[in-house]
Protein backbone atom coordinates (compact mmCIF):
# COMPACT_ATOMS: atom_id res chain seq x y z
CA UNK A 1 1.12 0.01 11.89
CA UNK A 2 2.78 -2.62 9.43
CA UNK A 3 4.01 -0.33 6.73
CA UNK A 4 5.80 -3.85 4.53
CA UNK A 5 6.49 -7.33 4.92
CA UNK A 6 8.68 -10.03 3.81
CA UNK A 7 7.05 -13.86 4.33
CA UNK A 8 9.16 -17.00 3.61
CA UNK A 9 8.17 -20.72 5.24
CA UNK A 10 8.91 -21.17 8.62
CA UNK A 11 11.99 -23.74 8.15
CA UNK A 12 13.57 -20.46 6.40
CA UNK A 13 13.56 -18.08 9.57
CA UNK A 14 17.24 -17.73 9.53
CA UNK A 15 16.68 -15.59 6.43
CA UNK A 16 14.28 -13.07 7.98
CA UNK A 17 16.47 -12.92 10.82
CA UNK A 18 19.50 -12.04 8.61
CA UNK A 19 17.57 -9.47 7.01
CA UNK A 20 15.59 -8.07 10.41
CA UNK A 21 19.67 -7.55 11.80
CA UNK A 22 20.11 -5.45 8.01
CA UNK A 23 17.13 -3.07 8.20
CA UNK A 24 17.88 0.38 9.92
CA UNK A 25 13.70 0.82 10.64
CA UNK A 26 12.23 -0.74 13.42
CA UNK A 27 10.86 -4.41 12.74
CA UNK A 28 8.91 -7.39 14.27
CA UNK A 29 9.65 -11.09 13.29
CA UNK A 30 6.64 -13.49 13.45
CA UNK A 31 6.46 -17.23 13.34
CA UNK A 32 2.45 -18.69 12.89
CA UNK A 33 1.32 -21.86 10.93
CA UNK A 34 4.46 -22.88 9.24
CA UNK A 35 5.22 -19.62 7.94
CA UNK A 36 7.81 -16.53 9.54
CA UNK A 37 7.05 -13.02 9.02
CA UNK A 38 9.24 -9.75 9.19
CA UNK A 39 7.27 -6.77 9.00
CA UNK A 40 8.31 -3.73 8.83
CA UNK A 41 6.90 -0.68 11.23
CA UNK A 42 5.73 2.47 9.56
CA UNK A 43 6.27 5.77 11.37
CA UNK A 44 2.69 6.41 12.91
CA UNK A 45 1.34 6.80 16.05
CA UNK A 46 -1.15 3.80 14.73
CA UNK A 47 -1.00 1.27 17.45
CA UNK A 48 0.42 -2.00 16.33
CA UNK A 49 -2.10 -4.36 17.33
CA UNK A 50 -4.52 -2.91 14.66
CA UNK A 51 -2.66 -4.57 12.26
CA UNK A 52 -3.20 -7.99 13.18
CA UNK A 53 -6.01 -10.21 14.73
CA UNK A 54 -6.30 -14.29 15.51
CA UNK A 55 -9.44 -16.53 15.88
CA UNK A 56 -9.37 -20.50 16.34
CA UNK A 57 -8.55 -20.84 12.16
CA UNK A 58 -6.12 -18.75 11.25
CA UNK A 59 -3.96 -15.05 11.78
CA UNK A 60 -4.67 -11.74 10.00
CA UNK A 61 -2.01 -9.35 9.46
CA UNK A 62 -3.17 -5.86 7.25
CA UNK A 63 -0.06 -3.95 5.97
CA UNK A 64 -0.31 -0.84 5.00
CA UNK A 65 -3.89 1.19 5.74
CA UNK A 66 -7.62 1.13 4.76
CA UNK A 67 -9.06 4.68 4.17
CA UNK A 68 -12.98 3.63 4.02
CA UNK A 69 -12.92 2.38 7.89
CA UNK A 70 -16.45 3.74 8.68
CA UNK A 71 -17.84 2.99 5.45
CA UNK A 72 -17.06 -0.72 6.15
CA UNK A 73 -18.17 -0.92 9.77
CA UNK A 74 -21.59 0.61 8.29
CA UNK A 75 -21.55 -2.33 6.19
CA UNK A 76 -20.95 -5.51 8.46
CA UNK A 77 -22.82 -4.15 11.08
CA UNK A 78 -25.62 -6.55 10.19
CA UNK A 79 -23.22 -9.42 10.54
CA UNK A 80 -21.36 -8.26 14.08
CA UNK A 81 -21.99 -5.70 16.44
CA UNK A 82 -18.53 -5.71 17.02
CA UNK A 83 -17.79 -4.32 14.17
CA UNK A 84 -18.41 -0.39 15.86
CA UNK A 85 -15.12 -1.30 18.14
CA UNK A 86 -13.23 -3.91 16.33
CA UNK A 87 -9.47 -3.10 14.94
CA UNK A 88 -8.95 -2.76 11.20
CA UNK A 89 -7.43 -6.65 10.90
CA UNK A 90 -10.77 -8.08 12.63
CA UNK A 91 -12.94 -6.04 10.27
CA UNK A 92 -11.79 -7.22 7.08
CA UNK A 93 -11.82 -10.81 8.86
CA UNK A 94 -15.67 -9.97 9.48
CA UNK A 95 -16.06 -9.05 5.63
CA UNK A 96 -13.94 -11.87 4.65
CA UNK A 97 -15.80 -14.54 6.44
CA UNK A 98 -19.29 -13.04 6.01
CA UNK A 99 -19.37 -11.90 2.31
CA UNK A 100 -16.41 -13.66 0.97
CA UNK A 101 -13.44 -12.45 -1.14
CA UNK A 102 -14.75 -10.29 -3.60
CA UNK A 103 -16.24 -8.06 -1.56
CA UNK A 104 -12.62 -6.63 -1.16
CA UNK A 105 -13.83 -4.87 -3.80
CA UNK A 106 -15.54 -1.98 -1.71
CA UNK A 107 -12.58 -2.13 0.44
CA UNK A 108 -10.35 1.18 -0.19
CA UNK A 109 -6.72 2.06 0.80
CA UNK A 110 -3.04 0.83 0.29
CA UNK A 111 -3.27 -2.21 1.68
CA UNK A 112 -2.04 -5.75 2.18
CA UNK A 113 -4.10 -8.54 3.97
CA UNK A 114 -2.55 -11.75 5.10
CA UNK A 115 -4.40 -14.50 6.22
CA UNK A 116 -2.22 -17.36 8.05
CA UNK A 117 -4.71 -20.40 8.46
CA UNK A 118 -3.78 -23.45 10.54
CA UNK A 119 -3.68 -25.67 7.63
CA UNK A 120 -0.43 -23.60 6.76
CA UNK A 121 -2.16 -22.18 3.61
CA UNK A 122 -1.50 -18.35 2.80
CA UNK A 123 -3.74 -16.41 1.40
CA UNK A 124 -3.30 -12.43 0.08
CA UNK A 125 -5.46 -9.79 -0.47
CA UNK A 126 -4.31 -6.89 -2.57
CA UNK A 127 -5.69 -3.78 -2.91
CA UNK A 128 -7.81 -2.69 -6.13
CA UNK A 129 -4.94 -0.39 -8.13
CA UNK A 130 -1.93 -1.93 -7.08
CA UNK A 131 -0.51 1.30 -4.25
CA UNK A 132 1.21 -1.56 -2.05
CA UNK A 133 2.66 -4.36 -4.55
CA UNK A 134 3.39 -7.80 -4.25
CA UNK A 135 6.13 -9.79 -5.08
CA UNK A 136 6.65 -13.45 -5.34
CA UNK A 137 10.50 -14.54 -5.73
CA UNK A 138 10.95 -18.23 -6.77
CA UNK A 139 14.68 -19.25 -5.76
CA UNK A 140 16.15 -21.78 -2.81
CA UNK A 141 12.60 -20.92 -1.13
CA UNK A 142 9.31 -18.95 -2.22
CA UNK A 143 9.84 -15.44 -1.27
CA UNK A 144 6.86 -12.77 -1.08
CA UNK A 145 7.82 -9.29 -0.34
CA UNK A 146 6.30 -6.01 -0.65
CA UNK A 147 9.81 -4.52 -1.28
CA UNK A 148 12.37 -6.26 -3.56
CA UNK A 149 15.23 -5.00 -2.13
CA UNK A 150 14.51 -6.30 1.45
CA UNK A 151 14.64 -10.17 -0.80
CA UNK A 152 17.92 -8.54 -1.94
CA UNK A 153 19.36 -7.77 1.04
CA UNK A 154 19.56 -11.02 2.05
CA UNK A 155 20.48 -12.67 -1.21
CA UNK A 156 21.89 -10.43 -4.08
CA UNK A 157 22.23 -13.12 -6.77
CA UNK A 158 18.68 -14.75 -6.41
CA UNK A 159 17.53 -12.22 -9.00
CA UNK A 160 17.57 -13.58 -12.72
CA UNK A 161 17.35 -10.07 -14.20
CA UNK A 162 15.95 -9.93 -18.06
CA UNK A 163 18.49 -8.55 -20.50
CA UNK A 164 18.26 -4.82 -21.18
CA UNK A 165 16.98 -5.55 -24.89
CA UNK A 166 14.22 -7.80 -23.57
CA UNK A 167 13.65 -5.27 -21.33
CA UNK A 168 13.44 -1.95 -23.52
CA UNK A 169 12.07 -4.32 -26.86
CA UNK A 170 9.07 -5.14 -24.71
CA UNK A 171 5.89 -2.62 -25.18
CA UNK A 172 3.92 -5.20 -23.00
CA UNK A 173 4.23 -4.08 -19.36
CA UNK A 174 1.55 -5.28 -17.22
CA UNK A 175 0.60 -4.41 -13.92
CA UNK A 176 2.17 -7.82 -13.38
CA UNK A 177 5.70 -6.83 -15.39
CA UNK A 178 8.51 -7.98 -13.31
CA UNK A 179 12.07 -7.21 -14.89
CA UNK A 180 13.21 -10.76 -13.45
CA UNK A 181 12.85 -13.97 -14.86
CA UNK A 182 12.31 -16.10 -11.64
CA UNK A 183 9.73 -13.33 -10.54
CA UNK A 184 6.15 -12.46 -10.77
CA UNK A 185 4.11 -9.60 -9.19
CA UNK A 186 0.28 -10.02 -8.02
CA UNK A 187 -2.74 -8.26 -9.68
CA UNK A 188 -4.23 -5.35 -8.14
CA UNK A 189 -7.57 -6.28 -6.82
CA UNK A 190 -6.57 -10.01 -6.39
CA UNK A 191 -6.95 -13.03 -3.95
CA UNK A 192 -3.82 -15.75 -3.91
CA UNK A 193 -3.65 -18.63 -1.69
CA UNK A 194 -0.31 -20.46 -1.65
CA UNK A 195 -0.78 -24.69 -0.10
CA UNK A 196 1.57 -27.18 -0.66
CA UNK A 197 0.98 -30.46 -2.43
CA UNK A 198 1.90 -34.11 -1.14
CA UNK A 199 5.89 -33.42 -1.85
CA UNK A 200 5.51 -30.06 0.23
CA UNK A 201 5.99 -28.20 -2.71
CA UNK A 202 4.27 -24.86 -2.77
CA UNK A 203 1.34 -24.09 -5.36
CA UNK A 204 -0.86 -21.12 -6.13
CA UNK A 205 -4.06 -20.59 -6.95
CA UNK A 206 -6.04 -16.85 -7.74
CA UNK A 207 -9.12 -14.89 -8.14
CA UNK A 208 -9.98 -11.56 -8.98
CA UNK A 209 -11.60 -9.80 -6.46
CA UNK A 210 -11.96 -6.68 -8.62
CA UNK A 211 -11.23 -6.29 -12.22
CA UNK A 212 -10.21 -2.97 -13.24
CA UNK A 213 -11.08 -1.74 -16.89
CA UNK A 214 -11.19 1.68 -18.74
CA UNK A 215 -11.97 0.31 -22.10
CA UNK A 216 -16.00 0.59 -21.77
CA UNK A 217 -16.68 4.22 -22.54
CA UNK A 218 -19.22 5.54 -20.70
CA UNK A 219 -22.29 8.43 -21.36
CA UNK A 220 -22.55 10.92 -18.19
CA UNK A 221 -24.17 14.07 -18.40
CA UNK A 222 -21.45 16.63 -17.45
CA UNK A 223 -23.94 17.91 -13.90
CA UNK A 224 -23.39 14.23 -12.94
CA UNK A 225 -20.23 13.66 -13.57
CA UNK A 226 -18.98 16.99 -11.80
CA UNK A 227 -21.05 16.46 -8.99
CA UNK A 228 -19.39 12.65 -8.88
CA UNK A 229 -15.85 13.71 -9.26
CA UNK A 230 -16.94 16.72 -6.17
CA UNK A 231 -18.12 13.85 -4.29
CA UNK A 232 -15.28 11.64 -4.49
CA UNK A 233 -12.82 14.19 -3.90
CA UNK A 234 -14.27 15.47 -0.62
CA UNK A 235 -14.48 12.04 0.54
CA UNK A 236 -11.05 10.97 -0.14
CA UNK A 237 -10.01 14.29 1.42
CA UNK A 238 -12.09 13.82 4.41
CA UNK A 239 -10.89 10.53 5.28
CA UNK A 240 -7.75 11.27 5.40
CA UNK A 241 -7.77 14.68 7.48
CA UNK A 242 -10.30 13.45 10.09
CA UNK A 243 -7.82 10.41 10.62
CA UNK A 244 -4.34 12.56 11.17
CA UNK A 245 -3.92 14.80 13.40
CA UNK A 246 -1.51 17.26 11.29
CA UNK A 247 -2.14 17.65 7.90
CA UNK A 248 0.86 19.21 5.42
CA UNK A 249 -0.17 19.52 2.03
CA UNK A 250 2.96 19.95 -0.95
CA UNK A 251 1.81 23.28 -2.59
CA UNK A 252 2.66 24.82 -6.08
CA UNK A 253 0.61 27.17 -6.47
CA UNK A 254 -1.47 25.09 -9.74
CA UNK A 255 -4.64 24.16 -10.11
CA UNK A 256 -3.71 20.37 -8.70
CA UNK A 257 -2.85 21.31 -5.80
CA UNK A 258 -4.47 24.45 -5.12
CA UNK A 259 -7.83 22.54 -5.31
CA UNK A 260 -7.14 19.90 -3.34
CA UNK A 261 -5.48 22.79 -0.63
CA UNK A 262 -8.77 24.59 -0.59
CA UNK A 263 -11.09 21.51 0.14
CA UNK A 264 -8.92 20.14 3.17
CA UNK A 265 -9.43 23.57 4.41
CA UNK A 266 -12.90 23.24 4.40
CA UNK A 267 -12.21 20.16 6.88
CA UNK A 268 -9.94 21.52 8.76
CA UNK A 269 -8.56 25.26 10.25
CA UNK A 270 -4.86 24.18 10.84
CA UNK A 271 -3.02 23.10 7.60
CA UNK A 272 0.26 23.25 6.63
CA UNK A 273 1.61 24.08 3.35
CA UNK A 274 5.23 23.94 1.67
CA UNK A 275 6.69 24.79 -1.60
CA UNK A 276 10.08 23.71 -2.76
CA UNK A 277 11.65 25.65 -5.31
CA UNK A 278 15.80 24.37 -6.76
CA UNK A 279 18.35 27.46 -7.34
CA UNK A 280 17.09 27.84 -11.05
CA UNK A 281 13.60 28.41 -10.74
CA UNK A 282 10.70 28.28 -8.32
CA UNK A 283 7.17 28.81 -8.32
CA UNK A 284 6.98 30.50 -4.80
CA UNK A 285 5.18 33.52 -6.50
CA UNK A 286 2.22 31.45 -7.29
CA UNK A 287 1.73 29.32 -4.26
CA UNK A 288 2.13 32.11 -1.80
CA UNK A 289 -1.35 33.59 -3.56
CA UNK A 290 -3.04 30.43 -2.74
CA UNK A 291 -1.29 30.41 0.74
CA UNK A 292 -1.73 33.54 2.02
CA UNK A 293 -6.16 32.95 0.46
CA UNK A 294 -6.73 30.14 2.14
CA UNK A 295 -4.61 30.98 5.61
CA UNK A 296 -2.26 27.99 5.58
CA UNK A 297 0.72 28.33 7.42
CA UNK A 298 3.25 28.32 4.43
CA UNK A 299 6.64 27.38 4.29
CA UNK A 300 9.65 27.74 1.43
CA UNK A 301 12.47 25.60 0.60
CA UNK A 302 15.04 25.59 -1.88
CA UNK A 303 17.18 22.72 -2.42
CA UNK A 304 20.61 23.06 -4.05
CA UNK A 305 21.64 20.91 -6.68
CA UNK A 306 23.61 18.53 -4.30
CA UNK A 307 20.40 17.54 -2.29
CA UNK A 308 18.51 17.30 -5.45
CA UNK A 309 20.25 14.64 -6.62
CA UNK A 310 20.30 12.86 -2.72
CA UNK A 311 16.71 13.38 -2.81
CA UNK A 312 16.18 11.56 -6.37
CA UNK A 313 18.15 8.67 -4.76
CA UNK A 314 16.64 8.44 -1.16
CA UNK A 315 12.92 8.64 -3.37
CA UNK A 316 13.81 5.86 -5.69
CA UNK A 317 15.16 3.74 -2.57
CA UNK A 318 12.14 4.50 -0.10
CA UNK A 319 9.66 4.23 -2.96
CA UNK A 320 10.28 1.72 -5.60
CA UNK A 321 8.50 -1.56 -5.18
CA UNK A 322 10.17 -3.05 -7.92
């Protein structure tokens, strides 16, 4: 499985390679309708060619992964009967070509879908709230990159970073908020197709797939409403622990997690749970309650200062899209 990627034109490939030869993971390089690819491999036992699926118009690459698999084959099956079998790339082509782009609205997940058509037009799906981000870097070339620093690797001064008073001055951060001037990042829930014009010059163009909004206030009678939030948390939960084979749940012994513990064991018998406590304080009391209820096998850890502060950096370098 495609875990990020980094796209630049074709006549740029020397780039990707220079960063493919910096990454430490494992990587594949791709070349397809004027455009070069570098993606880079997550550490699943997903098979590769799910991610990615040709006809006789264009390529589809998915990065990242779709929880709502069988929800969507239940819906195209009307359109294909190959949807029961197909991979995860050839099913959102089926929903793609057969609905059309807004129906990326029922489609769930932390996701990326690239389409490469023969025409040498790009176009990108991203998911509904924004879990794998997309960045467009304008400098010697049009860069797109799920991860920033993979653009810097290769090129350290293409950023034009904002000052730090435009920065810290600015209440307005969108889900679009970039803190580089030659920068932009893509709406959640959004369709962009990058052609070129008569000069070759690249151009974009967008539509909302899904618009996102919590200023409508809405009037649910609390039985509804509890029985909606019950609904969507068992079905989040059971997506995800009939689809790994070892599940290891980050337990503190509060009502977050402690809830969310007790309905994966409903799913399923084996689960895994770990606290992690620092050499101040820990909450080992409380979680081993919830452990030793439910039957998990339970694990403690306390981290000294020193790998506190390696952990802070390894999460903001593993983690931050930005």
């Amino acid at each position: 499985m495609f875990f990020s990627f980094t796209a630049v034109e074709a006549k740029f490939r020397e780039k990707l390679q220079t960063l493919a030869d910096k990454i430490k993971e494992e990587t594949t390089l791709l070349e397809e309708n004027g455009w070069c690819f570098l993606f880079k491999h997550a550490k699943t036992k997903k098979p590769l060619t799910d991610s990615f699926f040709s006809d006789d118009k264009s390529t589809y690459y998915v990065v990242g992964d779709v929880y709502n698999i069988t929800e969507l084959r239940a819906l195209l099956l009307p359109y294909s009967s190959s949807v029961t079998t197909c991979n995860t790339a050839q099913l959102l082509s089926i929903l793609y070509n057969n609905i059309g782009y807004r129906a990326f609205a029922c489609v769930e997940g932390s996701f990326t879908l690239l389409i490469s058509s023969c025409d040498k037009t790009l176009t990108l799906f991203t998911d509904n709230l924004g879990l794998c981000p997309v960045n467009f870097v304008f400098g010697e070339t049009l860069w797109i990159s799920s991860e920033l620093k993979n653009i810097g690797l290769v090129n350290p001064c293409i950023f034009s970073f904002k000052k730090n008073e435009e920065i810290v001055t600015n209440v307005f951060r969108s889900d679009t908020f970039l803190p580089i001037h030659n920068g932009m990042r893509l709406k959640p829930g959004q369709m962009v197709c990058i052609k070129f014009d008569g000069n070759s010059y690249p151009y974009i163009q967008s539509a909302d797939a899904f618009h996102f909004a919590l200023n409508h206030e809405s009037n649910i009678k609390k039985d509804v409403a509890i029985q909606f939030i019950d609904r969507l948390l068992c079905e989040s939960l059971n997506n995800i622990i009939h689809a790994e084979q070892k599940i290891a749940i980050s337990l503190s012994g509060g009502l977050d997690s402690s809830l969310v513990t007790a309905l994966a064991c409903k799913g399923k018998k084996e689960i895994t749970t770990y606290s992690i406590g620092t050499e101040e304080s820990n909450e080992f009391e409380y979680s081993s309650v919830v452990a030793q209820h439910l039957g998990t096998n339970h694990h403690q850890y306390i981290m000294t200062n020193k790998d506190i502060i390696k952990g802070i950096v390894e999460s903001i370098y593993y983690t931050a899209r930005t």
